[in-house]
C-alpha atoms as a PDB file:
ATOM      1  CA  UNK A   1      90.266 125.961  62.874  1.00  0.00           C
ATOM      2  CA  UNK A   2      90.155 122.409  62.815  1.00  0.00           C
ATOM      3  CA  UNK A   3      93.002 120.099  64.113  1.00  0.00           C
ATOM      4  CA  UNK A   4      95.063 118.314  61.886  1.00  0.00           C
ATOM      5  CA  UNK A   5      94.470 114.830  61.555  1.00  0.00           C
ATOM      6  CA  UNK A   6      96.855 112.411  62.633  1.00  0.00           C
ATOM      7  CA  UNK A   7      99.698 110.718  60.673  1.00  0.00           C
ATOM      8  CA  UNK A   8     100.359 108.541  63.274  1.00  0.00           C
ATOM      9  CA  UNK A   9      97.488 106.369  64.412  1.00  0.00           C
ATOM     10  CA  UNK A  10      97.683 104.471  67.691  1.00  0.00           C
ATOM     11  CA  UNK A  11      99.236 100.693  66.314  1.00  0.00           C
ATOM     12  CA  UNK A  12      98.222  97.421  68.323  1.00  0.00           C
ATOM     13  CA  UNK A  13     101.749  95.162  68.497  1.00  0.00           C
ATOM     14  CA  UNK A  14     101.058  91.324  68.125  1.00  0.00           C
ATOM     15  CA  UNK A  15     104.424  90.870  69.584  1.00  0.00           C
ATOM     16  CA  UNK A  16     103.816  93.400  72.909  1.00  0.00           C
ATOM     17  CA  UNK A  17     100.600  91.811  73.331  1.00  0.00           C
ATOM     18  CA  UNK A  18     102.251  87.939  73.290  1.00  0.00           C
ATOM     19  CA  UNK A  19     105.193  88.724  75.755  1.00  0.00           C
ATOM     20  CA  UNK A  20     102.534  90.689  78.106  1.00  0.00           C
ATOM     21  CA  UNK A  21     100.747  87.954  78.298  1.00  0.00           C
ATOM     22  CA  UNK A  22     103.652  85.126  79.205  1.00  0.00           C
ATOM     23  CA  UNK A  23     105.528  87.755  80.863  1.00  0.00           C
ATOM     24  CA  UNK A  24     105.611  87.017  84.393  1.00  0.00           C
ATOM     25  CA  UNK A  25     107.936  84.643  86.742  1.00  0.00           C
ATOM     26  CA  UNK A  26     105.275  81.453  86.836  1.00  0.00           C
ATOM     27  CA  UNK A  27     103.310  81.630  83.464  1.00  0.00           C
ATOM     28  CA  UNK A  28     105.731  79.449  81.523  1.00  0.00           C
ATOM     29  CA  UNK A  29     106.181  76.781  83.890  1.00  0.00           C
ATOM     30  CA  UNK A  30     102.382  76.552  84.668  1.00  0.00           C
ATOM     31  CA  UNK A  31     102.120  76.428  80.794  1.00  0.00           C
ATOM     32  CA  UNK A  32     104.296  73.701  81.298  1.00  0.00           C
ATOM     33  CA  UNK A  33     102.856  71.875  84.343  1.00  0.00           C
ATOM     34  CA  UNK A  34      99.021  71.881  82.437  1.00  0.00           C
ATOM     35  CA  UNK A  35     100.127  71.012  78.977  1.00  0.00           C
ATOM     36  CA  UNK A  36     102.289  67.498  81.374  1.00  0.00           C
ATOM     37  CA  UNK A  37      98.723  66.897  82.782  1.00  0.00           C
ATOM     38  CA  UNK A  38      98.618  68.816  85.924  1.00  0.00           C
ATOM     39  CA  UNK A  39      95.364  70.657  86.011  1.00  0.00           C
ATOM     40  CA  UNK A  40      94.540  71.337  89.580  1.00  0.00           C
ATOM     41  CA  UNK A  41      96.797  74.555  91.634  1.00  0.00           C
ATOM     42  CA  UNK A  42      97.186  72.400  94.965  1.00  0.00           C
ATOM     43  CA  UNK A  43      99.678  69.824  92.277  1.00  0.00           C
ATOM     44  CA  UNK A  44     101.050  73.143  90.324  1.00  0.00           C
ATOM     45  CA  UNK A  45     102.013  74.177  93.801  1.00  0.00           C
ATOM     46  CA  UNK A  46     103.985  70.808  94.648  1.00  0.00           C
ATOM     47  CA  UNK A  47     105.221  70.989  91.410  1.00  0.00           C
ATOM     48  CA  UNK A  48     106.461  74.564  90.855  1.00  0.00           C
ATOM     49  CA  UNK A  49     108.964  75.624  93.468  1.00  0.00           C
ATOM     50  CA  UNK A  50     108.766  78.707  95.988  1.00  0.00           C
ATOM     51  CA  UNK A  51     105.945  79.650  94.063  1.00  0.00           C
ATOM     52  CA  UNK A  52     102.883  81.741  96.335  1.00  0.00           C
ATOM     53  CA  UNK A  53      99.184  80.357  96.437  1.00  0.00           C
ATOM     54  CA  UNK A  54      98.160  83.764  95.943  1.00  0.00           C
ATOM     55  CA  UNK A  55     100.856  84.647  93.201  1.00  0.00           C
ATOM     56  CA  UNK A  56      99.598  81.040  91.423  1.00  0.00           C
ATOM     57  CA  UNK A  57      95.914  82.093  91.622  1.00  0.00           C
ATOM     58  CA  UNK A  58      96.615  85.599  90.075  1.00  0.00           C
ATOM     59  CA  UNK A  59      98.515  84.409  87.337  1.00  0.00           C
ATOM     60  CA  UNK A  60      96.238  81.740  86.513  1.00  0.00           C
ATOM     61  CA  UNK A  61      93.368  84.436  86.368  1.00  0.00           C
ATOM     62  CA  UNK A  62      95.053  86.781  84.210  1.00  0.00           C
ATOM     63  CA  UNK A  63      96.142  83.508  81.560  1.00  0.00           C
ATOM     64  CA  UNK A  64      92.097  82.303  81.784  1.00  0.00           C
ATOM     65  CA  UNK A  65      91.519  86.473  80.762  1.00  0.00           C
ATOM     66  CA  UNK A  66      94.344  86.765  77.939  1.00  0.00           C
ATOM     67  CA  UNK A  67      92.738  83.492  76.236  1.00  0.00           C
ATOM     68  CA  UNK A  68      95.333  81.031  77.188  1.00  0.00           C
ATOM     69  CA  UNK A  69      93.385  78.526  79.736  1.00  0.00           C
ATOM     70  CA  UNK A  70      90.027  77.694  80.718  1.00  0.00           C
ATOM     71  CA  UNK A  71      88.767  77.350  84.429  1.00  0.00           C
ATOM     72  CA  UNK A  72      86.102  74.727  85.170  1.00  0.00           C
ATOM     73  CA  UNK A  73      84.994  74.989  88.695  1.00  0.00           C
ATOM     74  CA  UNK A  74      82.855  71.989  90.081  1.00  0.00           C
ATOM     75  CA  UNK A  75      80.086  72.026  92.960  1.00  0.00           C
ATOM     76  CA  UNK A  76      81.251  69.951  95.171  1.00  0.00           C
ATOM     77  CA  UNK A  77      83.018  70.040  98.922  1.00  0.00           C
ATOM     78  CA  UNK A  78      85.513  70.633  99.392  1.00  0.00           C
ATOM     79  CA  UNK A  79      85.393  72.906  95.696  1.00  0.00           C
ATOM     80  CA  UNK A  80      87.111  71.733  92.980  1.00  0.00           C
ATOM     81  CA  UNK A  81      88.732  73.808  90.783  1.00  0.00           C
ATOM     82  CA  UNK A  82      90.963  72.668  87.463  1.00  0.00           C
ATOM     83  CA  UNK A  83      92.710  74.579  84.500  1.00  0.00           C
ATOM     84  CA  UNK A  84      93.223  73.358  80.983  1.00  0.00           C
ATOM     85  CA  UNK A  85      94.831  74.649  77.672  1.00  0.00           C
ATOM     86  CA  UNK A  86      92.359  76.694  75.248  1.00  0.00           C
ATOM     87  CA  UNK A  87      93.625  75.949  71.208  1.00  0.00           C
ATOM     88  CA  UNK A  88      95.353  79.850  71.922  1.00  0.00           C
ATOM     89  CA  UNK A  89      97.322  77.833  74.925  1.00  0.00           C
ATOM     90  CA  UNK A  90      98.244  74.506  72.776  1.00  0.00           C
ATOM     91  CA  UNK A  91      99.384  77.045  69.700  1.00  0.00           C
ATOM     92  CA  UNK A  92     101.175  78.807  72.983  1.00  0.00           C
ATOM     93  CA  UNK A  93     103.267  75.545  73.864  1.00  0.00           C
ATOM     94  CA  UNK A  94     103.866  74.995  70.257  1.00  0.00           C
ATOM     95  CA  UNK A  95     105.844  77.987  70.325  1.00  0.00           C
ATOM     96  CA  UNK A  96     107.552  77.514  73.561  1.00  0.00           C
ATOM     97  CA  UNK A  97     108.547  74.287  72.236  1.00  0.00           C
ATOM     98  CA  UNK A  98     110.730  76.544  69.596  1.00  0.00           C
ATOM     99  CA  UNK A  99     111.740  78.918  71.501  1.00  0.00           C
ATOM    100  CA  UNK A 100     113.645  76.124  73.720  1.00  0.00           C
ATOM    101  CA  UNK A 101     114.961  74.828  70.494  1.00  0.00           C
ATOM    102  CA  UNK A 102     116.634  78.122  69.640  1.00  0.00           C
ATOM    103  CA  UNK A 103     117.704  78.427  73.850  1.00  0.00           C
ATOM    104  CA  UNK A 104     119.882  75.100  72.904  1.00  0.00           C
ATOM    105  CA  UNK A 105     121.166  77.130  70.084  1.00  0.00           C
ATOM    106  CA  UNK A 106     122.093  79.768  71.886  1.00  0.00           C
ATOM    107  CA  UNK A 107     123.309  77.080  74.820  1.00  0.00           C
ATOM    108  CA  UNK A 108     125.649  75.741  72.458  1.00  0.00           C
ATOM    109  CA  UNK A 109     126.880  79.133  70.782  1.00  0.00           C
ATOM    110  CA  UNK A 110     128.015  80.270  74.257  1.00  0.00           C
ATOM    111  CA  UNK A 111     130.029  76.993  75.314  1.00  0.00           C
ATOM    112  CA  UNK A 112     131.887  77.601  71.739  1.00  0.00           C
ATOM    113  CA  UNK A 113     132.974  81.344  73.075  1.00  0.00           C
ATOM    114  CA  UNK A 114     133.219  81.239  76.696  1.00  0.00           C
ATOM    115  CA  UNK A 115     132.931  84.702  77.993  1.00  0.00           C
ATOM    116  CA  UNK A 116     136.086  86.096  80.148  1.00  0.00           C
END
């Protein structure tokens, strides 16, 4: 007997997929630090508080994997290594941009009903 095929197919969530790949303690404000200019991890790491050299380096690796930066490494001594925004990672701020637009929004909402 042959199995039934199935109703269900395995689906692929745009929005799982987006929050995987921001999720993360560091990923936003590196975001942030790159789109300001920063490009090098030595200034992200004066820049972004209490944050780990190794902790940086991973999460840059996995953003340069998901699409979100690019990683030019130059041949030179001591090595050189910088980090810029792909057109996925500009489209990325855009979006962040919003979303603290609608964090003000919900700023403002709570000062109107202070919780007890």
């Amino acid at each position: 007997m042959k199995p039934a095929p199935r109703a269900i197919e395995e689906k692929i969530c745009p929005l799982e997929i987006a929050v995987n790949s921001i999720s993360g303690k560091w990923k936003i404000p590196i975001v942030w630090r790159i789109n300001e200019g920063e490009k090098r991890p030595s200034e992200m790491l004066r820049g972004i508080a209490k944050v780990d050299r190794r902790v940086l380096n991973q999460q840059l690796n996995e953003m340069v994997t998901d699409g979100i930066l690019t990683k030019q490494s130059f041949n030179e001594l001591p090595p050189r290594v910088e980090y810029s925004l792909t057109e996925t990672g500009k489209k990325l701020v855009e979006v962040l941009w919003q979303l603290n637009d609608w964090g003000k929004l919900l700023v403002s909402e709570k000062s109107q009903f202070p919780v007890n």
